[in-house]
Protein backbone atom coordinates (compact mmCIF):
# COMPACT_ATOMS: atom_id res chain seq x y z
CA UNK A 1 25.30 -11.35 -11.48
CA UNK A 2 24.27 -10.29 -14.62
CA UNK A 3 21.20 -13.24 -14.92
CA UNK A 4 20.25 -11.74 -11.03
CA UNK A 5 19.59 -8.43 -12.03
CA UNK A 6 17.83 -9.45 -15.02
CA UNK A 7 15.47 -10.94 -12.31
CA UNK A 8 15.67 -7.89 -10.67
CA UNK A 9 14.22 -6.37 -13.86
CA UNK A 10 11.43 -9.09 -14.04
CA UNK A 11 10.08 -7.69 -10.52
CA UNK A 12 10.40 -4.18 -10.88
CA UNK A 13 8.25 -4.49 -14.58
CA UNK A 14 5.83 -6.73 -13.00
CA UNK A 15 5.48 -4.65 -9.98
CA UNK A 16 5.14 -1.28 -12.18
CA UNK A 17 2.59 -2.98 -14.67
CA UNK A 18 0.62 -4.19 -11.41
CA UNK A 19 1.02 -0.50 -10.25
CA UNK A 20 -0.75 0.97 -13.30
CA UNK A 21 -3.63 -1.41 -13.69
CA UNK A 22 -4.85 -1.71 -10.21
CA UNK A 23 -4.49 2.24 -9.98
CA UNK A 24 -6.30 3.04 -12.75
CA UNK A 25 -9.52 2.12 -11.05
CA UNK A 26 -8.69 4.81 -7.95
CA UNK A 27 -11.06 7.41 -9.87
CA UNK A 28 -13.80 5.44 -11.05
CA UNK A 29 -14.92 3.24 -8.23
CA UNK A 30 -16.48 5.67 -5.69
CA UNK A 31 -18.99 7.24 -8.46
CA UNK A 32 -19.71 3.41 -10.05
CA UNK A 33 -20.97 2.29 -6.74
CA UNK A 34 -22.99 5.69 -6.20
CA UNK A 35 -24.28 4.80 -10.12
CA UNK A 36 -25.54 1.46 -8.96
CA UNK A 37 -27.47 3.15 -5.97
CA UNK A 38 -24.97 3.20 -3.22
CA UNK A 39 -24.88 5.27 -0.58
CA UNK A 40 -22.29 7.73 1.34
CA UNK A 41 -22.53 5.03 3.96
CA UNK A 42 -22.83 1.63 2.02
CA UNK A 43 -19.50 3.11 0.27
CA UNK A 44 -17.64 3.31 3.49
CA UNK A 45 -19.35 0.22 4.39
CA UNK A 46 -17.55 -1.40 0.72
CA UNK A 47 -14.23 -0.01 1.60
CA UNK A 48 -14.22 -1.32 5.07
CA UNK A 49 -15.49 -4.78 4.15
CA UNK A 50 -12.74 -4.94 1.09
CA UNK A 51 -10.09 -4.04 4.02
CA UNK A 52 -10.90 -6.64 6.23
CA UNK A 53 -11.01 -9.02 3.59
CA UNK A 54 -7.58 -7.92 2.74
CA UNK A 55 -6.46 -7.94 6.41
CA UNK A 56 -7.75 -11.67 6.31
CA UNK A 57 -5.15 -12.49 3.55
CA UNK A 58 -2.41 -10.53 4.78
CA UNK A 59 -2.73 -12.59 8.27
CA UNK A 60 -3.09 -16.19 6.09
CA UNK A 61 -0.21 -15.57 3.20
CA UNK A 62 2.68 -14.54 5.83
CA UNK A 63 3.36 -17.79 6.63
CA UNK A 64 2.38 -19.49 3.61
CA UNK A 65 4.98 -17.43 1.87
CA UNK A 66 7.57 -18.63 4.14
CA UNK A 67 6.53 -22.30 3.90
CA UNK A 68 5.90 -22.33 -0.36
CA UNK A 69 7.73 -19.46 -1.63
CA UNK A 70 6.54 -16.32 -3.03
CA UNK A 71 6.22 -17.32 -6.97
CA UNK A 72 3.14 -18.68 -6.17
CA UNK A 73 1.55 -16.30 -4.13
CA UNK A 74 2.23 -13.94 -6.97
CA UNK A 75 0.93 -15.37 -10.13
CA UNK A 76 -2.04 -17.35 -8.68
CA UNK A 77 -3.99 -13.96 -7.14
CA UNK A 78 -3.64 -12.00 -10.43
CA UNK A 79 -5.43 -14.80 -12.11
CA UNK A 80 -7.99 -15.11 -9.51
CA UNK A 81 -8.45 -10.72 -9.49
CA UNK A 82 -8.32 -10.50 -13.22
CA UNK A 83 -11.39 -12.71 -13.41
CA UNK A 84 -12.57 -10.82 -10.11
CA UNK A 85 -12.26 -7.44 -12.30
CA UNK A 86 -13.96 -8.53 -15.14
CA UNK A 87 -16.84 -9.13 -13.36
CA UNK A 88 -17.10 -5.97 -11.64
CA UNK A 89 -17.90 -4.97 -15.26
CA UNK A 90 -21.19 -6.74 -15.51
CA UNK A 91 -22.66 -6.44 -11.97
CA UNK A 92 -25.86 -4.74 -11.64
CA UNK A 93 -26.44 -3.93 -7.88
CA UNK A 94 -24.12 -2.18 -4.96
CA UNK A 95 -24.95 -5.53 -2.81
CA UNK A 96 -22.83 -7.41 -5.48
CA UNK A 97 -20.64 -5.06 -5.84
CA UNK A 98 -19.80 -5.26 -2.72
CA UNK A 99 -19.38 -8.84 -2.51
CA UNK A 100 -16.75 -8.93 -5.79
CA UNK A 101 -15.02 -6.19 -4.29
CA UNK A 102 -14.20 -8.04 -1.02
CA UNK A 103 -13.35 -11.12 -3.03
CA UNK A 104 -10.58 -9.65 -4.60
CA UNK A 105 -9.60 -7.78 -2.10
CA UNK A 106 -9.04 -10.99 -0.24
CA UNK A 107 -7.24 -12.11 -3.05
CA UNK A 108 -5.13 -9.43 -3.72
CA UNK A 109 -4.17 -9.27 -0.40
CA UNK A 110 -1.87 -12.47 -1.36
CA UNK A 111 0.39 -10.55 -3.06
CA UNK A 112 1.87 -7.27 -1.77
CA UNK A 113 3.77 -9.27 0.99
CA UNK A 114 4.83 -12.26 -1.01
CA UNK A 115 6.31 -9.44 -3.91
CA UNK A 116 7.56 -7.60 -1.05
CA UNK A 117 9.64 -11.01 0.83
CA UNK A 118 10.27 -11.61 -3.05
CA UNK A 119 12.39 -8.61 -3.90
CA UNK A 120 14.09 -8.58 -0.62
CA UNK A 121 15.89 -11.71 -1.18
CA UNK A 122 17.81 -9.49 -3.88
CA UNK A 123 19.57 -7.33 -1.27
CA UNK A 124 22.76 -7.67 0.76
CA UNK A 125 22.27 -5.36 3.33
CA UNK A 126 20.09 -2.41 4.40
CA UNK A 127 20.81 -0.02 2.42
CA UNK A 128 20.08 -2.11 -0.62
CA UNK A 129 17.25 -3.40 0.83
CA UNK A 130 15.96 0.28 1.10
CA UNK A 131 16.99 0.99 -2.60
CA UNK A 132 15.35 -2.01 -3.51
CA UNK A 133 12.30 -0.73 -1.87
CA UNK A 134 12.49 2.49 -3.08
CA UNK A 135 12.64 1.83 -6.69
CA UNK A 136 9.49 -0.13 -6.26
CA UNK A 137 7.96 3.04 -4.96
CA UNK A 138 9.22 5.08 -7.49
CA UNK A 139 7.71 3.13 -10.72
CA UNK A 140 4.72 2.78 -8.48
CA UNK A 141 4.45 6.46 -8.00
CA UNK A 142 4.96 7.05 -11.65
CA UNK A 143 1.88 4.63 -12.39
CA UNK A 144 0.12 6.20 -9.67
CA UNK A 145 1.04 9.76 -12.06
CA UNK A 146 -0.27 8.02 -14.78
CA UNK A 147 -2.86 5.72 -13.87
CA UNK A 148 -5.65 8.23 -12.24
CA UNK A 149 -5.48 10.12 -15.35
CA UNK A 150 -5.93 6.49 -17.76
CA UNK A 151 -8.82 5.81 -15.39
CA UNK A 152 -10.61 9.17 -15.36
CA UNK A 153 -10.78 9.31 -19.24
CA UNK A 154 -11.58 5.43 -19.46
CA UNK A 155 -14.98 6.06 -16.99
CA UNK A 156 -15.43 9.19 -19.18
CA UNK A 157 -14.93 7.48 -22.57
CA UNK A 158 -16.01 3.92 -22.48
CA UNK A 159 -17.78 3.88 -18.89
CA UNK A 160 -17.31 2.72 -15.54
CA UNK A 161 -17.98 -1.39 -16.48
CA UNK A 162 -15.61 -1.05 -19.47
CA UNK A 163 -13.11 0.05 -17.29
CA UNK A 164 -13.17 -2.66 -15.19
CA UNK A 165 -13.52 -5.58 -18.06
CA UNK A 166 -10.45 -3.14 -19.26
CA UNK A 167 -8.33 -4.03 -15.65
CA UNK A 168 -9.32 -7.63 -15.27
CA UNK A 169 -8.01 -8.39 -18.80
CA UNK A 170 -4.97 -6.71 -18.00
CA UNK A 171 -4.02 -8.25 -14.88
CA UNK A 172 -4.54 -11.79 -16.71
CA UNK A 173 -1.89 -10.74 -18.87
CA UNK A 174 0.63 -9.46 -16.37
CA UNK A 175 -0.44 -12.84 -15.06
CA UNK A 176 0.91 -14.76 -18.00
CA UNK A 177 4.26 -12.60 -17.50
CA UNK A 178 4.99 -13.49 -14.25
CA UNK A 179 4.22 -17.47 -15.07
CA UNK A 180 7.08 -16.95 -17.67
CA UNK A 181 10.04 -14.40 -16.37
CA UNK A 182 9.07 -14.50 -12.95
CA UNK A 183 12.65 -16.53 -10.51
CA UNK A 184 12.56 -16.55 -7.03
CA UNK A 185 16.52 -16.00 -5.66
CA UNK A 186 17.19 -15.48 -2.33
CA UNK A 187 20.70 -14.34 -0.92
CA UNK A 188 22.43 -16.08 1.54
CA UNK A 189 21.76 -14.56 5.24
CA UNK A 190 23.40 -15.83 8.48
CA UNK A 191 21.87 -14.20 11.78
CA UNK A 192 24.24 -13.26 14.22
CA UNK A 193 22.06 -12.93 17.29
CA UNK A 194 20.98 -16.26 18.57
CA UNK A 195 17.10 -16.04 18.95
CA UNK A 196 14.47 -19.12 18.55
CA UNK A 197 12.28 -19.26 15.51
CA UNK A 198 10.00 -16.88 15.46
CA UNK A 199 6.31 -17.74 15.13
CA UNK A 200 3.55 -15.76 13.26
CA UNK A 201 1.97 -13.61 16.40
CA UNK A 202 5.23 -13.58 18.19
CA UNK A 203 6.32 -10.70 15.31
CA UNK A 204 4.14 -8.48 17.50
CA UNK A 205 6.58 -9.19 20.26
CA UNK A 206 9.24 -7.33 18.43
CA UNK A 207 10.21 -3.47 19.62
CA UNK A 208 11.44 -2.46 16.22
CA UNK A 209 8.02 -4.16 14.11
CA UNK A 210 5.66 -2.34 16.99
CA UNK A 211 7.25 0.84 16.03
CA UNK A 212 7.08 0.02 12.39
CA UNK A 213 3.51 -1.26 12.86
CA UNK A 214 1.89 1.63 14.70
CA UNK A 215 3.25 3.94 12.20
CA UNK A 216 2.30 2.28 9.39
CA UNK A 217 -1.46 2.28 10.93
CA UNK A 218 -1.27 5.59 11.51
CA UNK A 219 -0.13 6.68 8.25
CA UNK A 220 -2.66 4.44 6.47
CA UNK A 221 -5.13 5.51 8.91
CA UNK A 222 -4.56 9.38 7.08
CA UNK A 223 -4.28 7.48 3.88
CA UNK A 224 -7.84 6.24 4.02
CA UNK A 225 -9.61 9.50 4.37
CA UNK A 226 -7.48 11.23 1.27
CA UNK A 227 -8.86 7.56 -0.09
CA UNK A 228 -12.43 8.11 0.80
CA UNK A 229 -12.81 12.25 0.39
CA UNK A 230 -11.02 12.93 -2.77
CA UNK A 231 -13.15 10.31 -5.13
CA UNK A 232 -16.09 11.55 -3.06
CA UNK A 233 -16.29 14.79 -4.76
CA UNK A 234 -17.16 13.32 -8.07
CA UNK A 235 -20.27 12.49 -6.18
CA UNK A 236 -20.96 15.29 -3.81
CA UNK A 237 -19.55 18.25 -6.28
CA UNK A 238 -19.73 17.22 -9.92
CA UNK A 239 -16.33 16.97 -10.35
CA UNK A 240 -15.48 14.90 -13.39
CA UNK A 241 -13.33 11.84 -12.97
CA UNK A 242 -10.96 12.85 -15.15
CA UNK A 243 -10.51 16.21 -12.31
CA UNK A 244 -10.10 13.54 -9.49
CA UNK A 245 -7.56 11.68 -11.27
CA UNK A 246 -5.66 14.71 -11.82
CA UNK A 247 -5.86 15.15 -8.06
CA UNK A 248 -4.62 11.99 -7.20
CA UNK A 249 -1.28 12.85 -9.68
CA UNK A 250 -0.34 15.42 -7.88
CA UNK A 251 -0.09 13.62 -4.69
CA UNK A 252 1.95 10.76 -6.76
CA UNK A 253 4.21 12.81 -7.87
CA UNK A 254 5.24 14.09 -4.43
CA UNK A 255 5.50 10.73 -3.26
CA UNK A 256 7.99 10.16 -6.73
CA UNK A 257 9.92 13.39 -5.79
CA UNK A 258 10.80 12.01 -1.95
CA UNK A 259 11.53 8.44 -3.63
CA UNK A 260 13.72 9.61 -5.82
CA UNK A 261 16.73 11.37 -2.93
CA UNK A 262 18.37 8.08 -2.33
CA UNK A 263 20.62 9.75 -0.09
CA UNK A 264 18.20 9.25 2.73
CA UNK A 265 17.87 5.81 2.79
CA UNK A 266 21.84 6.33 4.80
CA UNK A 267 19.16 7.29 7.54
CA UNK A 268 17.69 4.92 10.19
CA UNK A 269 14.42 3.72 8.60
CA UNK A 270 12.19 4.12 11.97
CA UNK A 271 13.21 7.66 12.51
CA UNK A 272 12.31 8.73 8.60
CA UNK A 273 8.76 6.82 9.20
CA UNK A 274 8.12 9.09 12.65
CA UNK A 275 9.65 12.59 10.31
CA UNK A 276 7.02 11.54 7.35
CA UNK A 277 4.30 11.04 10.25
CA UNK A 278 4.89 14.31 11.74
CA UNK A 279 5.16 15.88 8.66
CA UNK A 280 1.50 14.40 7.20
CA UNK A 281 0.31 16.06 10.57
CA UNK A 282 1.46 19.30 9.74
CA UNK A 283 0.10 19.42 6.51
CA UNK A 284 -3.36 18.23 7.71
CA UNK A 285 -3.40 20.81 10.24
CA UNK A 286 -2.71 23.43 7.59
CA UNK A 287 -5.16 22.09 5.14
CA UNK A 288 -8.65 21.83 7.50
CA UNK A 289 -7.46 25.27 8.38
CA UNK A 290 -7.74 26.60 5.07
CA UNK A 291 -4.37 27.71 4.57
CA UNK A 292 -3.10 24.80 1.85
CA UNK A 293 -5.18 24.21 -1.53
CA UNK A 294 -5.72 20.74 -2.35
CA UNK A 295 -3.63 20.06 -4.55
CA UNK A 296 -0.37 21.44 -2.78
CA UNK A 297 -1.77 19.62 0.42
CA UNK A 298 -2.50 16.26 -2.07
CA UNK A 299 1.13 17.12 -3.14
CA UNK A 300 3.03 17.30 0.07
CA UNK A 301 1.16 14.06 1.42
CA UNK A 302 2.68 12.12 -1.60
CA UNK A 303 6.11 13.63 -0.11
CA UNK A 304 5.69 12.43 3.11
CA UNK A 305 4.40 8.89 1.96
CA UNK A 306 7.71 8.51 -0.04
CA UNK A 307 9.21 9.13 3.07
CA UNK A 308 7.20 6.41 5.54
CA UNK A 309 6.48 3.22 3.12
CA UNK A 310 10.13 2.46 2.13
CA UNK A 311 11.36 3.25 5.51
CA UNK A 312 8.55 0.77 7.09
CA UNK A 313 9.91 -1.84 4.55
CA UNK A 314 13.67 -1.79 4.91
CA UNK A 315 12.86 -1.86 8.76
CA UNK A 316 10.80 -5.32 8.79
CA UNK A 317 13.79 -6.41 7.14
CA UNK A 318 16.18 -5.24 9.92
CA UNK A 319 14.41 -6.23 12.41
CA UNK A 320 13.75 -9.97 11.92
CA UNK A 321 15.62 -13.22 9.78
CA UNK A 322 15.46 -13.71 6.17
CA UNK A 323 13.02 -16.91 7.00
CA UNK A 324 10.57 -14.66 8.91
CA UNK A 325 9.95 -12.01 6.22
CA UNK A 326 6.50 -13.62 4.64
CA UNK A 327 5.18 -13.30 8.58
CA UNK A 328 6.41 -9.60 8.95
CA UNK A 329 5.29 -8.34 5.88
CA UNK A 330 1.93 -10.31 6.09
CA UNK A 331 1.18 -8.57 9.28
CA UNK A 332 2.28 -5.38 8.40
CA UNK A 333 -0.09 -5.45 5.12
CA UNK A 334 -2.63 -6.49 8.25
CA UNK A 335 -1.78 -3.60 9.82
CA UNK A 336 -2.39 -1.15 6.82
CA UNK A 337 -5.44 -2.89 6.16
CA UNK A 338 -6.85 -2.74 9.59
CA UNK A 339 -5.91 1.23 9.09
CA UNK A 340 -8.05 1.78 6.28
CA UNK A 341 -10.85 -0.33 7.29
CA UNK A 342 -11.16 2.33 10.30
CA UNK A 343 -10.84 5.33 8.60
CA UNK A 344 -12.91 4.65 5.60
CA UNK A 345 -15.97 3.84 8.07
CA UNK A 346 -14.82 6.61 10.02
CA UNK A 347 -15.16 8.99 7.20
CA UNK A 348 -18.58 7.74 6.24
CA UNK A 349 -19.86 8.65 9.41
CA UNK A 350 -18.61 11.36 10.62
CA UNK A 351 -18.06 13.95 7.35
CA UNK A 352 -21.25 15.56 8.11
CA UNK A 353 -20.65 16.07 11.79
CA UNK A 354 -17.05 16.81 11.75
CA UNK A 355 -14.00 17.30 8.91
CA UNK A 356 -12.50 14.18 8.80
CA UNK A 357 -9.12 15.94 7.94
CA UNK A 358 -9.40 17.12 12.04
CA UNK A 359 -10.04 13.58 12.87
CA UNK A 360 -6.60 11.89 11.37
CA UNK A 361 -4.47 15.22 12.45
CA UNK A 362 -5.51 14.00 16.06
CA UNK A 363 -4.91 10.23 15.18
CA UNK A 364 -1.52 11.09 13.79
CA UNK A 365 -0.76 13.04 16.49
CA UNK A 366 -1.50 10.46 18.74
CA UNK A 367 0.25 7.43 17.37
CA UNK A 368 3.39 9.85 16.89
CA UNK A 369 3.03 10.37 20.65
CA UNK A 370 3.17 7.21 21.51
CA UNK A 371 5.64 5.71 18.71
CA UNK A 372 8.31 8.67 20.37
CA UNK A 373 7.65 7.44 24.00
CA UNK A 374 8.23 3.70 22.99
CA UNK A 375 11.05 4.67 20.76
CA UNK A 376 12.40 6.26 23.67
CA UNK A 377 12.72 3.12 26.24
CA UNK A 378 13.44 0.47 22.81
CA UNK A 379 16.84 -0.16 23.02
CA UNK A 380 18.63 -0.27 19.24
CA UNK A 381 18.94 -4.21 17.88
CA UNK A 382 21.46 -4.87 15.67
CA UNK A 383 20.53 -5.78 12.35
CA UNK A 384 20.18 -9.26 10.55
CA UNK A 385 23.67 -9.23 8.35
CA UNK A 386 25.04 -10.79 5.38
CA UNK A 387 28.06 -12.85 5.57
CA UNK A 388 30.12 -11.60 2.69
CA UNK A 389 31.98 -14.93 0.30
């Protein structure tokens, strides 16, 4: 017990190290790319493209993860992005940034599902898995606190290419880490609904993962355009990037303060992703109507992500077997990726015609719609188990 969570511990730093690095560049990239002659377009056009790319992993690694383990998938694409990030340092054109970005992305895309199947096989039951989950969010919310700040006075100290020779060298090291601490356990599950193996597309087929799914789109969907505007108006306004990553804290720490009432996680997962949903709605409508500053809106959107991502993991758990997590989680990372890759180009085209705060109220609004009707004729599933020794 005591050599398992010492594993446990191995995760959790890795995960919170990974949290800080990759977040520190949240600030920075959006006026680098304008620096190096980009466009309001061409950077929508770089988000999408890196979200696709990522979607293309998250499809490929589900079932790799499943077949190979997760050690692997975890170690091997913060090599490959270290060296990715480094060269974002010394590239002299938008076109090539463009190209490294969706590299890594691809890349990185390897590794949110396989850490996420990797720290599931450390829970018994649901409600671990949900503390499980939400202690990953937490010391990824504090990094998120953190990181925008590190990264705002990095690009104003020692420059935007610095900053990223600064991350890639980073993530090599974290790389090392994992190669030595890292231990894949898994728990022992028995299913007690007989059911055939589930192949990769059939996870679609699932009630309970199209619920999960179509929230998680929609909530990334929302996610993308805080994403896209906020960095935006280092560009448009003259905001320093130290300002933006101050903005971005504020919305981290909300998401830190929901993560941290572990009482909820006694609630079913599905209906705390369609609460957070409605709630993001809410707020949006509030904000575009010039009733919320930005930084109380940026704030009460971090509360209602705390409430949807730990909820949409602990139910990809629930609803499928222990063997079929790497496929779940790969298309759910799919799912958030095809989310962002809509509402970054979105954004780009339409923030001079229309807000683009307007825009995901009515998506939100619309995917909550529909998740309520479907919830509505779903009949509950019971739950993959643990057989107690």
């Amino acid at each position: 017990m005591k050599e398992t969570t010492l594993d446990q511990l191995h995760i959790f730093i890795t995960m919170f190290i990974i949290s800080l690095i990759m977040s520190v560049q949240g600030p920075i990239f959006t006026p680098y790319a304008a620096m190096l002659g980009a466009s309001s377009v061409m950077i929508g056009i770089m988000l999408s493209t890196s979200q696709l790319a990522s979607l293309t992993g998250n499809l490929i690694v589900g079932p790799l993860v499943d077949r190979y383990g997760k050690r692997l998938f975890i170690t091997l694409p913060l090599l490959l992005s270290g060296f990715l990030y480094i060269a974002h340092g010394f590239t002299a054109t938008s076109t090539s940034l463009l190209a490294l970005r969706s590299m890594n992305s691809f890349v990185l895309a390897f590794l949110m599902p396989a850490a996420l199947t990797f720290i599931s096989g450390y829970a018994a039951n649901r409600r671990q898995q949900g503390k499980n989950m939400a202690i990953i969010g937490i010391l990824g919310m504090i990094a998120n606190i953190v990181a925008p700040l590190i990264g705002g006075k990095l690009g104003a100290t020692i420059g935007y290419a610095n900053t990223y020779v600064v991350i890639g060298s980073a993530l090599l090291f974290i790389a090392i880490y994992t190669m030595i601490f890292l231990r894949d356990r898994q728990m022992l599950l028995v299913n007690r609904k007989t059911s055939k193996p589930t192949h990769f597309f059939h996870v679609f087929k699932s009630p309970q993962l199209q619920l999960v799914y179509l929230t998680g789109f929609a909530v990334m969907y929302i996610h993308g355009v805080i994403i896209y505007e906020i960095p935006y108006l280092t560009v448009e306004q003259g905001i320093s990037t130290m300002n933006t990553g101050q903005l971005f804290s504020f919305m981290a720490i909300g998401t830190l303060l929901s993560l941290s009432l572990f009482f909820i996680h006694r609630f079913d997962p599905i209906n705390r992703m369609m609460v957070g949903l409605f709630l993001m709605c809410i707020s949006l409508s509030v904000f575009f109507n010039g009733l919320l500053s930005l930084p109380i809106f940026l704030f009460s959107m971090g509360i209602c992500f705390g409430l949807t991502m730990p909820a949409a993991a602990t139910a990809v758990t629930g609803a499928v077997r222990k063997e079929e997590h790497g496929r779940a989680f790969g298309v759910m990372s799919a799912v958030y990726s095809l989310g962002m890759i809509i509402s970054s180009f979105m954004t780009a085209v339409i923030r001079q015609i229309i807000s683009p705060y307007f825009i995901a109220f009515l998506v939100g609004m619309c995917f909550l719609t529909l998740i309520g009707y479907l919830k509505f004729r779903t009949p509950k599933s019971r739950s993959i188990e643990v057989e107690r020794y």
